[in-house]
N, C-alpha and C. Protein backbone atom coordinates (compact mmCIF):
# COMPACT_ATOMS: atom_id res chain seq x y z
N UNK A 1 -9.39 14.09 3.78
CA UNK A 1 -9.60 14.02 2.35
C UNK A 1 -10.82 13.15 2.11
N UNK A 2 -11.85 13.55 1.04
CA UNK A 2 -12.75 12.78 0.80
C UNK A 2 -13.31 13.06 -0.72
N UNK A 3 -13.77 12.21 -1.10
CA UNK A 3 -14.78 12.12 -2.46
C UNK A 3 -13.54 11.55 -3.30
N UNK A 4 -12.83 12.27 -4.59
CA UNK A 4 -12.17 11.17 -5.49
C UNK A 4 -11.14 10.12 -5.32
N UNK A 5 -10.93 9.63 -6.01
CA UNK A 5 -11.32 8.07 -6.76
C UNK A 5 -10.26 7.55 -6.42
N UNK A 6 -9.79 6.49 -6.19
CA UNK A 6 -8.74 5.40 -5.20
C UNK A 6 -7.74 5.18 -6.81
N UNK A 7 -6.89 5.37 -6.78
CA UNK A 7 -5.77 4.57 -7.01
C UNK A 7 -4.76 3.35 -6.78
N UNK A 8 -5.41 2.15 -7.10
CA UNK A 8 -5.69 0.67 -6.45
C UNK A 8 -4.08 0.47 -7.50
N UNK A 9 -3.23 0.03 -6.79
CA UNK A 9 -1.72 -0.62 -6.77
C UNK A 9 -1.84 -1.75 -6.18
N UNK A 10 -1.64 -2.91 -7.53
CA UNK A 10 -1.72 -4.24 -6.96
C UNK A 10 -0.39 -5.26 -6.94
N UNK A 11 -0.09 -5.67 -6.34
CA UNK A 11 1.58 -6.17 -6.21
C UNK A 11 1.26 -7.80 -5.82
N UNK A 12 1.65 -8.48 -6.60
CA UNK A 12 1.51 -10.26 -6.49
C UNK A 12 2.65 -11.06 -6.79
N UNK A 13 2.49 -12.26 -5.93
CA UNK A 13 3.57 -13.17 -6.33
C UNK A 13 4.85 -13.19 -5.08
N UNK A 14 6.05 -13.33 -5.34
CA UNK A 14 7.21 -13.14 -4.39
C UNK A 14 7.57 -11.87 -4.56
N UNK A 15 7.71 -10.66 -3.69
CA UNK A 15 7.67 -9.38 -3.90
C UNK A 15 8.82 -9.52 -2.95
N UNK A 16 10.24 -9.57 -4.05
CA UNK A 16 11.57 -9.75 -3.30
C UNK A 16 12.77 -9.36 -4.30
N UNK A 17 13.59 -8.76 -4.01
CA UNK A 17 15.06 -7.85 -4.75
C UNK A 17 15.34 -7.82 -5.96
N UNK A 18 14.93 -8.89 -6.27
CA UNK A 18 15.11 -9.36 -7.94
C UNK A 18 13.88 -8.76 -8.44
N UNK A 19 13.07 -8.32 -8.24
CA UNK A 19 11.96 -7.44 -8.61
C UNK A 19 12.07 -6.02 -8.40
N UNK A 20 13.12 -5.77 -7.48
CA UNK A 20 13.06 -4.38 -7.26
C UNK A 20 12.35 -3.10 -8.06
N UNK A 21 13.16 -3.40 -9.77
CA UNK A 21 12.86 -2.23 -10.22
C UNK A 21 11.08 -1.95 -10.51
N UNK A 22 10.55 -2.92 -11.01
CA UNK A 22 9.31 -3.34 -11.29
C UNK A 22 8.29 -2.79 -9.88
N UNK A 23 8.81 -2.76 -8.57
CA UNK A 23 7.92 -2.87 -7.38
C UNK A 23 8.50 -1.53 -7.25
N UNK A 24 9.49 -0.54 -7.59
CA UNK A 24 9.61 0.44 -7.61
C UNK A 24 8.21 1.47 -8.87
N UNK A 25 8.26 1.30 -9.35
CA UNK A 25 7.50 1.48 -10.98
C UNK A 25 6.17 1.55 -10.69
N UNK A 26 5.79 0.33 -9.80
CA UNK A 26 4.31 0.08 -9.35
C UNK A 26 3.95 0.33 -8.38
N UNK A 27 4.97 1.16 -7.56
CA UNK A 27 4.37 1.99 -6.79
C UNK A 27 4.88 3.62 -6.66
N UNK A 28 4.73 4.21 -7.39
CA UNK A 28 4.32 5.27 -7.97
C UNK A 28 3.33 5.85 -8.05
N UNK A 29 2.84 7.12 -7.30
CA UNK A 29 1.84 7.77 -7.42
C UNK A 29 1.33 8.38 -9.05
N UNK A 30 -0.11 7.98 -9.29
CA UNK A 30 -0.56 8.86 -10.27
C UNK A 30 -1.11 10.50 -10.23
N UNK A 31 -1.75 10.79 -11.32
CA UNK A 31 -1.74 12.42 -10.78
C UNK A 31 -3.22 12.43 -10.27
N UNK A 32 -3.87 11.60 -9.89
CA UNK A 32 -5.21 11.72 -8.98
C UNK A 32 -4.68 12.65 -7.82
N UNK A 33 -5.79 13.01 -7.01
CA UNK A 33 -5.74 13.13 -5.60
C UNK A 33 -6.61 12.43 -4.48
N UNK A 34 -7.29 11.38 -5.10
CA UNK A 34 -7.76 10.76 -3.89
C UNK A 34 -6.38 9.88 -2.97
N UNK A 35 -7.49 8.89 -2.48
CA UNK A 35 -6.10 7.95 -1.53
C UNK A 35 -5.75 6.92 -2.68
N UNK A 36 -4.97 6.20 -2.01
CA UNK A 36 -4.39 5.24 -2.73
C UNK A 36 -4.39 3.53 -2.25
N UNK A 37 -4.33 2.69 -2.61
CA UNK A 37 -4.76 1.55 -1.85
C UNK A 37 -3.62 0.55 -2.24
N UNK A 38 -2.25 -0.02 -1.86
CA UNK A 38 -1.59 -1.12 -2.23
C UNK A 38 -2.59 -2.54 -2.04
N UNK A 39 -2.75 -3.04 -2.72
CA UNK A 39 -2.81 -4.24 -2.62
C UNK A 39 -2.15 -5.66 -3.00
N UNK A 40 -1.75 -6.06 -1.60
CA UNK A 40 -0.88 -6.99 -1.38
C UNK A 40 -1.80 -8.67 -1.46
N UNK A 41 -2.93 -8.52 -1.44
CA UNK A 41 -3.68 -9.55 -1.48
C UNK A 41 -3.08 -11.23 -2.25
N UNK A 42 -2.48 -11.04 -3.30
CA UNK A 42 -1.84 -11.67 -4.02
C UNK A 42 -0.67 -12.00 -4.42
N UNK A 43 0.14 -11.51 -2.84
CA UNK A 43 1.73 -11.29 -2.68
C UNK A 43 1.48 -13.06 -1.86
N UNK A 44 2.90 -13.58 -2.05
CA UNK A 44 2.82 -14.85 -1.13
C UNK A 44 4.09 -14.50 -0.61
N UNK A 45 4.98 -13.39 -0.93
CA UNK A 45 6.24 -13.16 -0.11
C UNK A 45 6.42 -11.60 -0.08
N UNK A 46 7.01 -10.72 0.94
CA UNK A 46 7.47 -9.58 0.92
C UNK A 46 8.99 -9.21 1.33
N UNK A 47 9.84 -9.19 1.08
CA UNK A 47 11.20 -8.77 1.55
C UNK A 47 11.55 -7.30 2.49
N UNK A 48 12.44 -7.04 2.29
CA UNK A 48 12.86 -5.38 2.74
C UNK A 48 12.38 -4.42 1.75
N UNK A 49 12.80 -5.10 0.27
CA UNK A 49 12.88 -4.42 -0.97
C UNK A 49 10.98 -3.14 -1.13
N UNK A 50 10.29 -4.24 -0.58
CA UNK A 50 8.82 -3.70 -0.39
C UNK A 50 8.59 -2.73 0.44
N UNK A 51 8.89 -3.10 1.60
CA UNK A 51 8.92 -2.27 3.17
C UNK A 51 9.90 -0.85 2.48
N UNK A 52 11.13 -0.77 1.89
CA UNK A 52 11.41 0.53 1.89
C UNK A 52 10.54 1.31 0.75
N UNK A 53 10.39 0.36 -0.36
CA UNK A 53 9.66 1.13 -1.19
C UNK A 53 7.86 1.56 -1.11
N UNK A 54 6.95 1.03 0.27
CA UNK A 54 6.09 1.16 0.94
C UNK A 54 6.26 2.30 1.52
N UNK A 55 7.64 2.77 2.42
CA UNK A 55 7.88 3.82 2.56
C UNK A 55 7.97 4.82 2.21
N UNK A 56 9.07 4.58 0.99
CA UNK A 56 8.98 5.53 -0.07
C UNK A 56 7.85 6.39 -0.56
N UNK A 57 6.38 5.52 -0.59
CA UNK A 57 5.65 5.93 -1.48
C UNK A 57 4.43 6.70 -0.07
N UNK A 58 4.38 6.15 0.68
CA UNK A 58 4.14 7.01 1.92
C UNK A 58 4.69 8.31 2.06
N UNK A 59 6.11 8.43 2.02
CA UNK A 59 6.70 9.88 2.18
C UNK A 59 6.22 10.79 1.12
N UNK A 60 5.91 10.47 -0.56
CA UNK A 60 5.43 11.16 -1.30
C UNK A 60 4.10 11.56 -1.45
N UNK A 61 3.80 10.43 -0.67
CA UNK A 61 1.77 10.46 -1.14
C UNK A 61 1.83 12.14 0.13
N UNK A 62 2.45 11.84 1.54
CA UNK A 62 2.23 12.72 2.78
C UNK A 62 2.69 14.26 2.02
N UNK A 63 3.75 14.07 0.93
CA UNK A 63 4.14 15.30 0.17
C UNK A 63 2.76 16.25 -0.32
N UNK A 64 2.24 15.16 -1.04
CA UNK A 64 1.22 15.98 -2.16
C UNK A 64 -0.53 15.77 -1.17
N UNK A 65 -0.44 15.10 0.32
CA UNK A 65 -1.36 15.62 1.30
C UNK A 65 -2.53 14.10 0.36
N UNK A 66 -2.15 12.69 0.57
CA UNK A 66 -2.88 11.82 -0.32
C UNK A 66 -2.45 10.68 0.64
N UNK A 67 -3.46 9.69 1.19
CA UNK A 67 -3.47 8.82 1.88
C UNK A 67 -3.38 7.72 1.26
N UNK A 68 -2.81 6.51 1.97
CA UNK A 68 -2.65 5.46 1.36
C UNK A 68 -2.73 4.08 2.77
N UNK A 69 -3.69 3.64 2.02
CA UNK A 69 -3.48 2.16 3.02
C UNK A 69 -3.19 0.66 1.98
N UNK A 70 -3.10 -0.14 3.24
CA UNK A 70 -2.74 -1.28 2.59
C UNK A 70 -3.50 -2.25 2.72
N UNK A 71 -3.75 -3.07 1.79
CA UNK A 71 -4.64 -4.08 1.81
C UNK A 71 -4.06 -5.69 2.02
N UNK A 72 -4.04 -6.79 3.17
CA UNK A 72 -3.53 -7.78 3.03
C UNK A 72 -4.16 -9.21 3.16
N UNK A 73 -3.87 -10.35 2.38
CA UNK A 73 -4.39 -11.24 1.49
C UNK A 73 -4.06 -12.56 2.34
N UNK A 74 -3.19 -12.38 3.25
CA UNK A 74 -2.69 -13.30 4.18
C UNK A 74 -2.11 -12.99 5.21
N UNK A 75 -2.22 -14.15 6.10
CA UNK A 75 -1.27 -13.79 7.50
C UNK A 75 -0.15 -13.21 7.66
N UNK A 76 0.49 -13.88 6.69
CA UNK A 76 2.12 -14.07 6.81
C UNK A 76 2.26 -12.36 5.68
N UNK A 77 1.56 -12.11 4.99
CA UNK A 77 1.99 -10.65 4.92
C UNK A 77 1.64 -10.43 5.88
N UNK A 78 0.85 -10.06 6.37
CA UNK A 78 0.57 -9.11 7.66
C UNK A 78 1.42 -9.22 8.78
N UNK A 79 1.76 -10.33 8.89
CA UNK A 79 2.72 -10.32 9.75
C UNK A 79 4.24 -9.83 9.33
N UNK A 80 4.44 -9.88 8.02
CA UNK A 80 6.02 -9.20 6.93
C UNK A 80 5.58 -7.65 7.83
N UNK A 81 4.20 -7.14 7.67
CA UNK A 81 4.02 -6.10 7.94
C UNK A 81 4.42 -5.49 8.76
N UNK A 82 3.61 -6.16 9.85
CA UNK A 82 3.60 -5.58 11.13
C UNK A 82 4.79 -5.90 12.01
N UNK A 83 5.32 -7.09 11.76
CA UNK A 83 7.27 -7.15 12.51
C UNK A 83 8.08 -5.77 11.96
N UNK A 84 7.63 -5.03 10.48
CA UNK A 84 8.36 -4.12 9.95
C UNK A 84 7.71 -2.26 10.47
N UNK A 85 6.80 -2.81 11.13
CA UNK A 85 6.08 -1.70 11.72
C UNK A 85 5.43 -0.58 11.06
N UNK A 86 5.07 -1.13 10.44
CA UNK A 86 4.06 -0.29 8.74
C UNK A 86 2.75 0.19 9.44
N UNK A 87 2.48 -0.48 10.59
CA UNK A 87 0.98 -0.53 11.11
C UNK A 87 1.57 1.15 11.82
N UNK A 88 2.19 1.36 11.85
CA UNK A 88 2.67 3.01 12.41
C UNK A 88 2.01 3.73 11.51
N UNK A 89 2.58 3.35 9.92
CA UNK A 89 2.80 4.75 8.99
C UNK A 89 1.40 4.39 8.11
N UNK A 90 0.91 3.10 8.05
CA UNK A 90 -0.33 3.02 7.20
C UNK A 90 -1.47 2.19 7.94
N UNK A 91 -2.56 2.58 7.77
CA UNK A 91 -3.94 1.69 7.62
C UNK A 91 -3.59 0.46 6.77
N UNK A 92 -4.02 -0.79 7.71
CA UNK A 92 -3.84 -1.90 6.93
C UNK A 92 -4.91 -2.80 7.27
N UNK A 93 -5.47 -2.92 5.92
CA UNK A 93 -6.56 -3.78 6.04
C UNK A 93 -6.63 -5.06 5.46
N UNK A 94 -7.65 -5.74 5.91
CA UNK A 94 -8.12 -7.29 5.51
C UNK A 94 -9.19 -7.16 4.38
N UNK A 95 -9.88 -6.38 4.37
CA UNK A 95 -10.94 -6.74 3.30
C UNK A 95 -11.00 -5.51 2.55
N UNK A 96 -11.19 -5.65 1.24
CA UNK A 96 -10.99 -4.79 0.30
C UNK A 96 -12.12 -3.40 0.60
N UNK A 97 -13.39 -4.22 0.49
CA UNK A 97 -14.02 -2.87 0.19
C UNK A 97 -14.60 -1.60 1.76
N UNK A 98 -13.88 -2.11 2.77
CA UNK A 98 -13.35 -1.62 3.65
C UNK A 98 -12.56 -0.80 3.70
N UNK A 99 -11.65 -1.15 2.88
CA UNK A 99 -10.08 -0.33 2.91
C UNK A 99 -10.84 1.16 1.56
N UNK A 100 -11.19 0.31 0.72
CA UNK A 100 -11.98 1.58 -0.37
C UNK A 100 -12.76 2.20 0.34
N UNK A 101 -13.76 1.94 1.29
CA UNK A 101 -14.46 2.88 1.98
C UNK A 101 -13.80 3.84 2.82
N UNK A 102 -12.88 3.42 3.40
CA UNK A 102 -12.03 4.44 4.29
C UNK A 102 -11.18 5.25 3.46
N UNK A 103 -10.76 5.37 2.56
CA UNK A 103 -9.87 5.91 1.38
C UNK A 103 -10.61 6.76 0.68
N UNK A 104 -11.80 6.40 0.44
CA UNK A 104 -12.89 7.72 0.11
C UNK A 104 -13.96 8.58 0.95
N UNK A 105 -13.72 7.85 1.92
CA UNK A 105 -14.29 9.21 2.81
C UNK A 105 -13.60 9.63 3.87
N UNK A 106 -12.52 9.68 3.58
CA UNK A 106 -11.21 10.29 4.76
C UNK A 106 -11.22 9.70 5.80
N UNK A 107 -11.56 8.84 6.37
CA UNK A 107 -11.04 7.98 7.47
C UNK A 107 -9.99 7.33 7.39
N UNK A 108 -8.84 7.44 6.48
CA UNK A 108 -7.45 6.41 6.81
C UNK A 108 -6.45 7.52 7.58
């Protein structure tokens, strides 16, 4: 997939159960078709509640043929990440306009 326009999902703060419905909501595909980009940059916590609904939104984006990576802001996400094994199902990046470059010209 290449050329339109990123759909940037930004998720901050403690991203944990008591938020559920909200981190459900915000990650939701729009009706674009480019990729899509979570950004976690501004998360200081991630739970399970994230990881399934990360999933979730992976299984739909792979539905409608729409890539999605992730963008992360700190160690300790990346590491929420990668103990949960996300680095399987998504591109996960450190620097933003990296992750936008690969998202628009089909490299994720």
């Amino acid at each position: 997939m290449s050329g339109g326009s990123v759909q940037v999902i930004r998720l901050a703060g403690e991203l944990d159960a008591t938020r559920r419905e909200e981190i459900a909501r915000a990650l939701t595909l729009d009706l674009g078709r480019g990729g899509v980009l979570v950004d976690l940059s501004g998360a200081e916590y991630a739970d399970s509640t994230v990881i399934a609904e990360l999933v979730r939104l992976r299984r739909d984006a792979d539905h409608v043929g729409r890539s999605v990576a992730l963008l992360t802001g700190s160690p300790r996400i990346a590491r929420i990440l990668a103990y949960a094994g996300l680095g399987e199902a998504f591109r996960i990046f450190e620097d933003r306009g990296t992750a936008l470059t690969a998202l628009t010209t089909g490299t994720v």
